[in-house]
N, C-alpha and C. Protein backbone atom coordinates (compact mmCIF):
# COMPACT_ATOMS: atom_id res chain seq x y z
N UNK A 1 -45.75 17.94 -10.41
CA UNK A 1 -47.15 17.77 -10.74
C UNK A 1 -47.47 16.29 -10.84
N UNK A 2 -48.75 15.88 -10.42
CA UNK A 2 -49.17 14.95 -10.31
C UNK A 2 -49.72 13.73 -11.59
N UNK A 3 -50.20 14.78 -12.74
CA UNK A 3 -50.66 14.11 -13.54
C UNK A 3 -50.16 13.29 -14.98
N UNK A 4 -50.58 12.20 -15.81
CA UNK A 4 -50.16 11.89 -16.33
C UNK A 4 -49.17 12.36 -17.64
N UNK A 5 -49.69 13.63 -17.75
CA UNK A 5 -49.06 14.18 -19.08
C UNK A 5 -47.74 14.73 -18.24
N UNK A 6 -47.40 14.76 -17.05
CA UNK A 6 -46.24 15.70 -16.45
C UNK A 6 -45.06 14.23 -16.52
N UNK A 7 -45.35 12.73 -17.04
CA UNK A 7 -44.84 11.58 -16.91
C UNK A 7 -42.96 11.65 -17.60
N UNK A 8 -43.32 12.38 -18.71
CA UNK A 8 -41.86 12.22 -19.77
C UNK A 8 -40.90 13.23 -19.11
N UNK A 9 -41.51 14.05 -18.44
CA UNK A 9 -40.80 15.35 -17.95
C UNK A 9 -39.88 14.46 -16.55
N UNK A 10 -40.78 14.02 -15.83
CA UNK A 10 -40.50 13.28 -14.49
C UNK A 10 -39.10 12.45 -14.72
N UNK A 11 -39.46 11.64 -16.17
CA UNK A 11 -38.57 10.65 -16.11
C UNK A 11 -37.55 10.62 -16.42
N UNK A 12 -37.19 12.50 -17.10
CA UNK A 12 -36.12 12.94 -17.55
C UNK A 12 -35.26 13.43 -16.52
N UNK A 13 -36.11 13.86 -15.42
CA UNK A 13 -35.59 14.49 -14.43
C UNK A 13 -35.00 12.75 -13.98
N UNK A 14 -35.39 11.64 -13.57
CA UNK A 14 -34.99 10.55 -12.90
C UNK A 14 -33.70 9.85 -13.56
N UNK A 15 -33.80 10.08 -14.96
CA UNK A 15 -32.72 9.26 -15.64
C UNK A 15 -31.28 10.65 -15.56
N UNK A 16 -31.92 11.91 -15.52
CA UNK A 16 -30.33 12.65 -15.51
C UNK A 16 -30.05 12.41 -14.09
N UNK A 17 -30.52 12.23 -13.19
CA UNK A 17 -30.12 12.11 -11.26
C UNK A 17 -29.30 10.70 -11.51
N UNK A 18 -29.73 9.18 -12.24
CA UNK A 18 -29.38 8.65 -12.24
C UNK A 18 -28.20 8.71 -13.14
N UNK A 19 -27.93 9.00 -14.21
CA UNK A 19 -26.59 9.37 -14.91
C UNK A 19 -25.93 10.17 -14.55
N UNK A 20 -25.93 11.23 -13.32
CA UNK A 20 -25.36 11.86 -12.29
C UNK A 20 -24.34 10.85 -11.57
N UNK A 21 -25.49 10.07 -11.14
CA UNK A 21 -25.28 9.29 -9.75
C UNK A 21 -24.24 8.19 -10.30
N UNK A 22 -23.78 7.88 -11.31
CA UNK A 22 -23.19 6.96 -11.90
C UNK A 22 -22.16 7.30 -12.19
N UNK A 23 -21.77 8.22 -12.75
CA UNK A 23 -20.68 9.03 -13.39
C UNK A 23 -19.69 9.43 -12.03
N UNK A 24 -20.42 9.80 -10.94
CA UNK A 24 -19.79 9.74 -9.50
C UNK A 24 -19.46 8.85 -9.04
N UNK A 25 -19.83 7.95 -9.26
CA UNK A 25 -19.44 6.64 -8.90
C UNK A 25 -18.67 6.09 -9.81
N UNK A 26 -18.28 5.96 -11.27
CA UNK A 26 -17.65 5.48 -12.20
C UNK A 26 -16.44 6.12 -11.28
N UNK A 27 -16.25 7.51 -11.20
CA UNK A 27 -15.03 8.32 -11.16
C UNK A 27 -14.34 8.35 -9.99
N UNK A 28 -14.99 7.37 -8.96
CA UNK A 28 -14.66 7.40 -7.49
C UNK A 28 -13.31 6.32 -6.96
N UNK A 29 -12.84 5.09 -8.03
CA UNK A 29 -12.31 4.64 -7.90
C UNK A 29 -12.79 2.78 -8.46
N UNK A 30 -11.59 2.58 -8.81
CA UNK A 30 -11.94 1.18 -10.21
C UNK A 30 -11.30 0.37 -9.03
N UNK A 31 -11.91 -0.91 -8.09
CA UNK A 31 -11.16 -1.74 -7.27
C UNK A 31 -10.54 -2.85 -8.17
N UNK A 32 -10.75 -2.90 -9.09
CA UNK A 32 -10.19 -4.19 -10.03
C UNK A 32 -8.44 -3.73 -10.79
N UNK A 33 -8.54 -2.37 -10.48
CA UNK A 33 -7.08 -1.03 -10.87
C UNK A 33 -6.50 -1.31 -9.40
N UNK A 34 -6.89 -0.97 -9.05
CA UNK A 34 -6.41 -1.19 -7.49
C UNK A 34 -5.91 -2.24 -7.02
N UNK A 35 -6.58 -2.95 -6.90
CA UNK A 35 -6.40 -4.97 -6.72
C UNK A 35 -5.06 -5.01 -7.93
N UNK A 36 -5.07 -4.93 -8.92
CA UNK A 36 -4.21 -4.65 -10.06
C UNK A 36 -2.86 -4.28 -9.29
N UNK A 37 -3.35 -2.39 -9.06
CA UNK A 37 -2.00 -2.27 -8.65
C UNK A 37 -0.61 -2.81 -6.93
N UNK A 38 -2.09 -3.25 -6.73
CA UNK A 38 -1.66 -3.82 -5.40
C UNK A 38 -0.21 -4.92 -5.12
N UNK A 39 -0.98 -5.91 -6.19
CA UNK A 39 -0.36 -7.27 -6.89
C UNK A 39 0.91 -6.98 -7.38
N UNK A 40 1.10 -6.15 -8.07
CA UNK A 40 2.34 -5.75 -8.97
C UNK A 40 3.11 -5.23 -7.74
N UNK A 41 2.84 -4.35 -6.86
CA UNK A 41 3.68 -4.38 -6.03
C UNK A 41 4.45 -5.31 -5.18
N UNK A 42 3.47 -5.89 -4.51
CA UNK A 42 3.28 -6.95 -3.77
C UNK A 42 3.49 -8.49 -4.33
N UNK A 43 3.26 -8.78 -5.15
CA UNK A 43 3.26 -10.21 -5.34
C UNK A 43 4.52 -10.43 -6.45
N UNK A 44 5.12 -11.65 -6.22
CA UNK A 44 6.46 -11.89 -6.68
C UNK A 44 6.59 -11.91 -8.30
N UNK A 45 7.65 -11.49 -9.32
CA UNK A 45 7.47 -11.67 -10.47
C UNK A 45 7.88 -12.43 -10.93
N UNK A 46 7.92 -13.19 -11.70
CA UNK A 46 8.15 -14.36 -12.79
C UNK A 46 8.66 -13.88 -14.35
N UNK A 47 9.94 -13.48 -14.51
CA UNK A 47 10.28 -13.10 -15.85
C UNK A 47 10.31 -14.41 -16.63
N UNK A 48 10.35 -13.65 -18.36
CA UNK A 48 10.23 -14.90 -19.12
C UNK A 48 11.04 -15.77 -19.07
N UNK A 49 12.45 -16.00 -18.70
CA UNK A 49 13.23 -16.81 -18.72
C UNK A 49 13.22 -17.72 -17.27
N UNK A 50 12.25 -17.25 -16.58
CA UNK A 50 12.04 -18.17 -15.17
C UNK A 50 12.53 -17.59 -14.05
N UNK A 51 12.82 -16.39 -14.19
CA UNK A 51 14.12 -15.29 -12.94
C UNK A 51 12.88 -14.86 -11.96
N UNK A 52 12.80 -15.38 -11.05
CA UNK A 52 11.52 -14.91 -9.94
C UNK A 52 12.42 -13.50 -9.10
N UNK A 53 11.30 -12.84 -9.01
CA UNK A 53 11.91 -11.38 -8.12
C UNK A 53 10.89 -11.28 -7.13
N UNK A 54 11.30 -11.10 -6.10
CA UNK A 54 10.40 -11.17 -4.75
C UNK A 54 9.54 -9.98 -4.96
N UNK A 55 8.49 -9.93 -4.30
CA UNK A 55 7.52 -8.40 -3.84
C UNK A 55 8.20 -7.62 -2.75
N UNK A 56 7.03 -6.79 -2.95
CA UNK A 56 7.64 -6.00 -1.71
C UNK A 56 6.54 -6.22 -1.10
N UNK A 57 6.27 -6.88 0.45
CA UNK A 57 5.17 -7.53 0.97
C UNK A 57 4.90 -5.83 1.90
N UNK A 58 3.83 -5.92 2.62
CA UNK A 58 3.28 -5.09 2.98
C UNK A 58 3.76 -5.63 4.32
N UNK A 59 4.43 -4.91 5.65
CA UNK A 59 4.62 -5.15 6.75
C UNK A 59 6.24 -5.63 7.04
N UNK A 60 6.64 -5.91 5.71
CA UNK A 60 8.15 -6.46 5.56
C UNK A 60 9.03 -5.23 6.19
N UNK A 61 9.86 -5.55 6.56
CA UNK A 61 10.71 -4.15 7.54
C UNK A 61 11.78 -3.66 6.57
N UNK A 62 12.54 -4.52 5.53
CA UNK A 62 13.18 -3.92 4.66
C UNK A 62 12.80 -4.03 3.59
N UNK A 63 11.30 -4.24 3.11
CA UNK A 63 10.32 -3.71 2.17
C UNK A 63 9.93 -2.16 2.57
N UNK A 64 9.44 -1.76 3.54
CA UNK A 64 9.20 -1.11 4.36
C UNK A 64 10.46 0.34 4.08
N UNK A 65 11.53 0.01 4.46
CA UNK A 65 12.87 0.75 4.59
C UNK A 65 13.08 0.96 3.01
N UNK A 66 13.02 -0.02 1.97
CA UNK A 66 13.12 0.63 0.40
C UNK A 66 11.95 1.57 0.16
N UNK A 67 10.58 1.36 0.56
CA UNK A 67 10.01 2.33 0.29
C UNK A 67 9.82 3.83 0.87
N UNK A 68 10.62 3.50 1.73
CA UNK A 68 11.06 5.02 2.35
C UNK A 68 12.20 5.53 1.80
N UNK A 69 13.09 5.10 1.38
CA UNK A 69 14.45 5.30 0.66
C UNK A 69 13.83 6.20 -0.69
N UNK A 70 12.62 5.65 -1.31
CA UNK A 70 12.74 5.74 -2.43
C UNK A 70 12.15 7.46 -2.54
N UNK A 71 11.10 7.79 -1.46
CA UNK A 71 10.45 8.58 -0.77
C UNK A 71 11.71 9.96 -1.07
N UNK A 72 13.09 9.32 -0.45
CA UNK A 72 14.35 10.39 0.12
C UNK A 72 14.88 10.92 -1.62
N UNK A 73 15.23 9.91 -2.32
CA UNK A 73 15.70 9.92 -3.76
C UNK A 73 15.39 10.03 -4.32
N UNK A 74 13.84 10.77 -4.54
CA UNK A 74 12.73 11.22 -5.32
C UNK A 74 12.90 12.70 -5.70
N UNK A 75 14.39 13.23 -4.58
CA UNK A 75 14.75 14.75 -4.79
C UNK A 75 15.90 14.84 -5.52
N UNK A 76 16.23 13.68 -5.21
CA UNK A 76 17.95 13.85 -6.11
C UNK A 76 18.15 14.11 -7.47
N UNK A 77 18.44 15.18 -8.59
CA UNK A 77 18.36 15.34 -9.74
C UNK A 77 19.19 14.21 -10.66
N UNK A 78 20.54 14.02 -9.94
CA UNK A 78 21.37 12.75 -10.52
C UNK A 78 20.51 11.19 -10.66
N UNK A 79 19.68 10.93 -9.46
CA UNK A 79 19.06 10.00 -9.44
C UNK A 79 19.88 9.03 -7.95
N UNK A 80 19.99 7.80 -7.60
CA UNK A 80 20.39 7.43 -7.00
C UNK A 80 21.05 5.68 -7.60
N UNK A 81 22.63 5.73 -6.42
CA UNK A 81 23.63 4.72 -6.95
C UNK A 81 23.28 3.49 -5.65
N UNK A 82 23.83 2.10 -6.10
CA UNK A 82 23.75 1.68 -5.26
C UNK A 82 24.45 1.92 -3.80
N UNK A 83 25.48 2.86 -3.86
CA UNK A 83 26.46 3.10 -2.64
C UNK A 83 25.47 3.66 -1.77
N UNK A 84 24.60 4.78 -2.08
CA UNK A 84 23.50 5.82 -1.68
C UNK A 84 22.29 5.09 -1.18
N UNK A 85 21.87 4.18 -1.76
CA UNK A 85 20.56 3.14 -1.14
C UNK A 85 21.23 2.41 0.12
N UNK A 86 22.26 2.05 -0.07
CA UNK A 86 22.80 1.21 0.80
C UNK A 86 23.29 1.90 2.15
N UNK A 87 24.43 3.13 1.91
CA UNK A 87 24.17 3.83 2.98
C UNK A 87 22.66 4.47 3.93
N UNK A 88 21.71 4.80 2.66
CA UNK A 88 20.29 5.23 3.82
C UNK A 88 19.29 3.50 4.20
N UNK A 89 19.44 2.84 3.24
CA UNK A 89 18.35 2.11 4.28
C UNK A 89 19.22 1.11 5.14
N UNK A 90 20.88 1.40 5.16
CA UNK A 90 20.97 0.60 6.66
C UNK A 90 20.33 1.21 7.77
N UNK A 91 20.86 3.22 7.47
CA UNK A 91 20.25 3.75 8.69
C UNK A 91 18.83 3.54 9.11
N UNK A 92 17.83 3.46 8.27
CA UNK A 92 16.36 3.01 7.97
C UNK A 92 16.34 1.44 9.14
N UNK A 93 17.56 0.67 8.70
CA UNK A 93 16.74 -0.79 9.78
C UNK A 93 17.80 -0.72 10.92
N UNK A 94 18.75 0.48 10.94
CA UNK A 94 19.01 0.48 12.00
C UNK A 94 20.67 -0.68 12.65
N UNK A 95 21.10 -0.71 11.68
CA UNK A 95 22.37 -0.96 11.50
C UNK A 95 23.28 -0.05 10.69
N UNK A 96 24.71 -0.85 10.65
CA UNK A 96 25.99 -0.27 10.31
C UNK A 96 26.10 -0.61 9.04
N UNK A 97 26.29 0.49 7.83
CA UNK A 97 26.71 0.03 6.64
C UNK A 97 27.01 -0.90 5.90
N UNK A 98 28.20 -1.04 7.02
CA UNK A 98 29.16 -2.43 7.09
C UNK A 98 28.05 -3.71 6.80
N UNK A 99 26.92 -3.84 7.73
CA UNK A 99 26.26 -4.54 7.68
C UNK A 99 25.53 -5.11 6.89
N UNK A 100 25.30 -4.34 5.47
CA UNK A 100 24.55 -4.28 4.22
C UNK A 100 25.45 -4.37 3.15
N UNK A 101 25.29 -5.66 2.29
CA UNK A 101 26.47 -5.78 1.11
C UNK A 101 26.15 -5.42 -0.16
N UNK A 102 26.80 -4.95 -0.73
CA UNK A 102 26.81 -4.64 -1.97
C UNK A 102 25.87 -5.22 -2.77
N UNK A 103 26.02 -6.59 -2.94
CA UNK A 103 25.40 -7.58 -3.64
C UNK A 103 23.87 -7.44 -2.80
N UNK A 104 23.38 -7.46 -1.54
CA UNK A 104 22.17 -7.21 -0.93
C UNK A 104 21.55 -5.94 -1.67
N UNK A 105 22.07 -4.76 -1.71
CA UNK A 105 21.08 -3.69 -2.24
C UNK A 105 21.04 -4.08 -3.53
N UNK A 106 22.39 -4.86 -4.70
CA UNK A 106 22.03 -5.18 -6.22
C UNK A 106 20.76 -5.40 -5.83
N UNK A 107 20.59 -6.54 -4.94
CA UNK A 107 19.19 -7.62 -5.85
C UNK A 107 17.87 -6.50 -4.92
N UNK A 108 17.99 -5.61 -3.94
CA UNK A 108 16.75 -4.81 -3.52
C UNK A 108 16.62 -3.84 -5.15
N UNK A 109 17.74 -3.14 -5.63
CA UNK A 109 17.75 -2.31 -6.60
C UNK A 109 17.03 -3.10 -7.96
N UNK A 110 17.61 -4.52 -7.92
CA UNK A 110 16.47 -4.79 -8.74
C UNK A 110 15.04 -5.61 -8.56
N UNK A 111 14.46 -6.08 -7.63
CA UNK A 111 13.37 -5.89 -6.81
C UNK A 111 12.50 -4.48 -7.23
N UNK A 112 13.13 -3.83 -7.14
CA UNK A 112 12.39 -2.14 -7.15
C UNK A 112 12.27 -2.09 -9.01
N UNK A 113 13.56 -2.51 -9.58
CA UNK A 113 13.34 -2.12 -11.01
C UNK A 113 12.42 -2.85 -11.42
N UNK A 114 12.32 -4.06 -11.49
CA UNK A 114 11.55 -5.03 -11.70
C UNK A 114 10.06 -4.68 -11.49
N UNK A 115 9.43 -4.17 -9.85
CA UNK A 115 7.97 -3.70 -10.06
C UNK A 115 7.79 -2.11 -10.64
N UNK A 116 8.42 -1.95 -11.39
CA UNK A 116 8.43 -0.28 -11.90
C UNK A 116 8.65 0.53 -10.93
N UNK A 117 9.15 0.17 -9.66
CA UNK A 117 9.18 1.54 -8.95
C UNK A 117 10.41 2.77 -8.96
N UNK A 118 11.59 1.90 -10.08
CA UNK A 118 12.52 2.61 -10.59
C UNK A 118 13.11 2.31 -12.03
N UNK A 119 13.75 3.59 -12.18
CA UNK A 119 13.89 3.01 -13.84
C UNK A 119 15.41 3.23 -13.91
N UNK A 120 16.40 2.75 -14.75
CA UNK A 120 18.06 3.15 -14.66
C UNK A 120 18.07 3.84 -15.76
N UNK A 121 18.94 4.89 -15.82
CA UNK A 121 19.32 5.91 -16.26
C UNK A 121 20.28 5.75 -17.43
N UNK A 122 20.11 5.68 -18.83
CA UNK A 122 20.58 4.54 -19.40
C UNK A 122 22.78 5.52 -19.48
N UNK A 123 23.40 4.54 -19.86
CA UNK A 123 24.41 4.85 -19.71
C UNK A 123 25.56 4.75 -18.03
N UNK A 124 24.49 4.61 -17.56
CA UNK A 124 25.10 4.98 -16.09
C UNK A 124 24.88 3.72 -15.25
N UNK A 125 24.95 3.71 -13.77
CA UNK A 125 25.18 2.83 -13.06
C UNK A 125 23.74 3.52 -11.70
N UNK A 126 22.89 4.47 -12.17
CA UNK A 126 22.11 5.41 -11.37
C UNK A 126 20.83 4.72 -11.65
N UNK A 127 19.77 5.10 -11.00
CA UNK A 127 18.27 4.73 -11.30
C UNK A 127 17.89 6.32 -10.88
N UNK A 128 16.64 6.25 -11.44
CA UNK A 128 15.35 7.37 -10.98
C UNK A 128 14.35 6.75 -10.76
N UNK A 129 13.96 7.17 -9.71
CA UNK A 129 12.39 6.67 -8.72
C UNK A 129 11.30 7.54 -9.91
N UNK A 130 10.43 6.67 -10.34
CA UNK A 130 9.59 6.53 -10.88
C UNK A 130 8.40 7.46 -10.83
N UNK A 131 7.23 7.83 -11.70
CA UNK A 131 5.92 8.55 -10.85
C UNK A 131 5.15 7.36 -9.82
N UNK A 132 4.56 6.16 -10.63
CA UNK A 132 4.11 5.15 -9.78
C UNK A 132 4.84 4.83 -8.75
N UNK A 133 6.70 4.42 -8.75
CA UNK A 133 7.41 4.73 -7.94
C UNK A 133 6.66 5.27 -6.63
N UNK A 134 6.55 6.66 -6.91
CA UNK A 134 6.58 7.63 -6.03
C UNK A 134 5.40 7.86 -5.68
N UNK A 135 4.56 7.77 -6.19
CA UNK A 135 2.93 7.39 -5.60
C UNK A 135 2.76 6.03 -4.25
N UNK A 136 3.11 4.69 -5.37
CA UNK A 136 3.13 3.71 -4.39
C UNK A 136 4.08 3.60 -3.48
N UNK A 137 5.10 4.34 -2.87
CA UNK A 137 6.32 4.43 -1.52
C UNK A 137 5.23 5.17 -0.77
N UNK A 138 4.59 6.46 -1.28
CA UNK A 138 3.93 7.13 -0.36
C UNK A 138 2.50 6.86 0.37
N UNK A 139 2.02 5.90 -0.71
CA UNK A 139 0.77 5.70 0.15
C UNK A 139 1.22 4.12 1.15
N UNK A 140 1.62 3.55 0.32
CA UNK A 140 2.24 2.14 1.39
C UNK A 140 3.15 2.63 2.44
N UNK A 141 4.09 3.58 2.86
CA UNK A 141 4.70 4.00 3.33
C UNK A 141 3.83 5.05 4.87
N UNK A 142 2.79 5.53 4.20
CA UNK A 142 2.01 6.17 5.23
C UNK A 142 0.77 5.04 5.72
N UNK A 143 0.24 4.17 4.83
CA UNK A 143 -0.30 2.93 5.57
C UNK A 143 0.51 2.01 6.63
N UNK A 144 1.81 2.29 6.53
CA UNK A 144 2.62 1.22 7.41
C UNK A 144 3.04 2.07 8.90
N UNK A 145 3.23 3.20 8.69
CA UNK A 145 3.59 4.24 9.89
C UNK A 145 2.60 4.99 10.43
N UNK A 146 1.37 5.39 9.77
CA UNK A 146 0.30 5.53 10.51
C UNK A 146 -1.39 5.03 10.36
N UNK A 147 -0.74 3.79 9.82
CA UNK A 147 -2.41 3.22 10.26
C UNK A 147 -1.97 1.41 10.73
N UNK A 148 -1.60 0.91 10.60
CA UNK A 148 -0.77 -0.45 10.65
C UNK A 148 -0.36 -0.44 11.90
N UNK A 149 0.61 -0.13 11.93
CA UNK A 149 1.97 0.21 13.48
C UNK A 149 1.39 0.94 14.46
N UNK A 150 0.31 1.87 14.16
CA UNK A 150 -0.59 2.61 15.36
C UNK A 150 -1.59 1.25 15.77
N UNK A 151 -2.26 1.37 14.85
CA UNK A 151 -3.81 0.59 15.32
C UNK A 151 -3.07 -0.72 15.57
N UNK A 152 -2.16 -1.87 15.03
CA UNK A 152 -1.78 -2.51 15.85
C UNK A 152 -1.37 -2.46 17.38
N UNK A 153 -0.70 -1.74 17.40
CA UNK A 153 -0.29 -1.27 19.35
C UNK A 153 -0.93 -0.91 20.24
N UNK A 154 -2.16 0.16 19.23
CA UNK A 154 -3.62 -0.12 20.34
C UNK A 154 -4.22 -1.16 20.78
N UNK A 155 -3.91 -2.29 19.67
CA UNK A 155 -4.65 -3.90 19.82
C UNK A 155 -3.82 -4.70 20.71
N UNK A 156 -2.10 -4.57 20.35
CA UNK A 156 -1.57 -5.48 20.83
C UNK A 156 -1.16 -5.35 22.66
N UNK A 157 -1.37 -3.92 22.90
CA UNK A 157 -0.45 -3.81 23.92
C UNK A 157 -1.38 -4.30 25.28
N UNK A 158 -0.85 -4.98 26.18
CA UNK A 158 -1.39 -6.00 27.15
C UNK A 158 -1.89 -4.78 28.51
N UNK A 159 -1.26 -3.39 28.32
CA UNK A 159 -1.72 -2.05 29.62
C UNK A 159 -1.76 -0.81 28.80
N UNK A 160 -2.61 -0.85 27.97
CA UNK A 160 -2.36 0.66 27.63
C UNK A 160 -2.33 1.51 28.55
N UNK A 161 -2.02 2.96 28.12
CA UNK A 161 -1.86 3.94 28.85
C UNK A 161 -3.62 4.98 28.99
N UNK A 162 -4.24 4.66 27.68
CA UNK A 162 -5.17 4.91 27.54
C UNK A 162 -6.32 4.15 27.08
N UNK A 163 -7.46 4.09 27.26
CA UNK A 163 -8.34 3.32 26.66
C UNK A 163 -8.54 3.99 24.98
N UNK A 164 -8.50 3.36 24.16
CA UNK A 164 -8.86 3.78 22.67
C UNK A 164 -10.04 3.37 21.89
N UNK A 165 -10.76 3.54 21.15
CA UNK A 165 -12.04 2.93 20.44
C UNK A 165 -11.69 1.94 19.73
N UNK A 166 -10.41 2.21 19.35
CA UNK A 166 -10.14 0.47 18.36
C UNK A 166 -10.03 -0.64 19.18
N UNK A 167 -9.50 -0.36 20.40
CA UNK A 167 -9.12 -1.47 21.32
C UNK A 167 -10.38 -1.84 22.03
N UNK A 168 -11.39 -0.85 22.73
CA UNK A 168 -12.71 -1.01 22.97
C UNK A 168 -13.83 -1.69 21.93
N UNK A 169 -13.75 -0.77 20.01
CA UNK A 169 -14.33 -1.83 19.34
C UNK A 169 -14.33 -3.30 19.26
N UNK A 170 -12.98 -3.80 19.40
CA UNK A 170 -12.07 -4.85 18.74
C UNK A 170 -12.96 -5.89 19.95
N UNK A 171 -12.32 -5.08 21.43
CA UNK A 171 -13.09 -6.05 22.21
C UNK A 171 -14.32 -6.72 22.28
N UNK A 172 -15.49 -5.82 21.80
CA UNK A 172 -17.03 -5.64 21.88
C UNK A 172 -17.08 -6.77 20.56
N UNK A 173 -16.71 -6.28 19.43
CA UNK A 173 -17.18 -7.42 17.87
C UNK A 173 -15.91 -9.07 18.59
N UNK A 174 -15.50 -9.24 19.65
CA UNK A 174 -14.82 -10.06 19.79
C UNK A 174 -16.10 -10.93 20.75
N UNK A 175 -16.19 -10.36 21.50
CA UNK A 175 -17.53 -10.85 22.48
C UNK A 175 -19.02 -11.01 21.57
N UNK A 176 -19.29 -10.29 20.38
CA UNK A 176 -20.28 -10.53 19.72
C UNK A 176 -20.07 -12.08 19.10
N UNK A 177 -19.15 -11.77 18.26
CA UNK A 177 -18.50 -13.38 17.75
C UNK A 177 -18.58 -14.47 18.74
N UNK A 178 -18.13 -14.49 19.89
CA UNK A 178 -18.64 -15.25 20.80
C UNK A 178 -19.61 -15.59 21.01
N UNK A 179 -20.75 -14.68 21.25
CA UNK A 179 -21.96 -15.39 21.19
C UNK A 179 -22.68 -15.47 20.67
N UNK A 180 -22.58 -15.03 19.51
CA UNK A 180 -22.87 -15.65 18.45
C UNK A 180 -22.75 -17.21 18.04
N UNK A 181 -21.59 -17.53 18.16
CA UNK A 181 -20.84 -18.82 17.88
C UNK A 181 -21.86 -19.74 19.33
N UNK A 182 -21.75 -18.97 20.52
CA UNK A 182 -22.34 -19.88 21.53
C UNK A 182 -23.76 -19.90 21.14
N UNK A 183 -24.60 -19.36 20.83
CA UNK A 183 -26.17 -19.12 20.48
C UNK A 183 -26.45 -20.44 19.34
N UNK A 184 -25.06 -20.38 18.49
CA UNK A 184 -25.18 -21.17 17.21
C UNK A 184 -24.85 -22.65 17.38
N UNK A 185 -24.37 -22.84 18.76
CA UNK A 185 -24.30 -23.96 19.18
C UNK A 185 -22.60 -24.67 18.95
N UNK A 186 -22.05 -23.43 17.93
CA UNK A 186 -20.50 -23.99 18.02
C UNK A 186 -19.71 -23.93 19.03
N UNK A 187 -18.47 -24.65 19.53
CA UNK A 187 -17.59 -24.28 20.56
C UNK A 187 -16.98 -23.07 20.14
N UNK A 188 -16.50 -21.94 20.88
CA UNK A 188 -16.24 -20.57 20.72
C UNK A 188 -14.63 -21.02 21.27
């Protein structure tokens, strides 16, 4: 209704759509949690006594290979030893056991303890893969094998076999940028 007395009714209806509309959006995802948890993975730690522990970078190949490991030992009820990491992520990069030392998986095993993605089992010489653990292997783990390593190879490869939209987009906003830049009078 049109008229003034229908005003308080209207505005009740506008403020619950808008406290709808908010609450959906509060609940949709916090990027500052995110950005958060990103970092902790990713970016190197600094304990109090000055002991720096590397990240696990995004694209790293035996960053990459622990978070698939951790993926495998997420079933094991005992938990997993260093002998057991070491035997699966040689197979993971594709070498011989032999090739991976003891002392190499220590400092990956603690790399991993260090960003929470495992915890040791107290008494023992074992760890257990974590819930965050096991959250962050799986979503970094499926960003690296199917969205990363695909859509790169559509970009990089010099004959595809097929034409693709990423490789067709990529081209088109590449030629926009161009003339853009030429219109704007910069060298392109």
């Amino acid at each position: 209704r049109k008229r003034l007395t229908h005003l308080p009714a209207l505005r009740e209806i506008g403020f619950s759509a808008n406290r709808r509309l908010l609450g959906a959006q509060r609940l949709s995802h916090n990027p500052i949690r995110a950005a958060e948890a990103f970092t902790a993975v990713h970016d190197p730690i600094v304990a109090d006594d000055g002991q720096r522990t590397a990240g696990l970078r995004l694209g790293d190949r035996r960053a990459h290979a622990l978070l698939q490991a951790l993926l495998v030992f997420r079933l094991l009820p005992h938990g997993l030893r260093n002998r057991d990491l070491r035997g699966l992520l040689a197979g993971l990069l594709g070498k011989p056991p032999d090739q991976i030392s003891a002392g190499q998986v220590s400092y990956d095993l603690r790399r991993l303890r260090a960003h929470g993605l495992i915890s040791r089992i107290p008494g023992s010489h074992r760890y257990r893969v974590t819930d965050v653990g096991l959250h962050h292997a799986m979503l970094l783990s499926h960003v690296q094998t199917r969205l990363l390593q695909p859509g790169l190879a559509q970009l990089a490869d010099p004959d595809p076999p097929a034409p693709s939209t990423l490789r067709t987009t990529a081209r088109s906003y590449q030629r926009a940028l161009d003339q853009l830049t030429q219109d704007a009078g910069f060298a392109a």
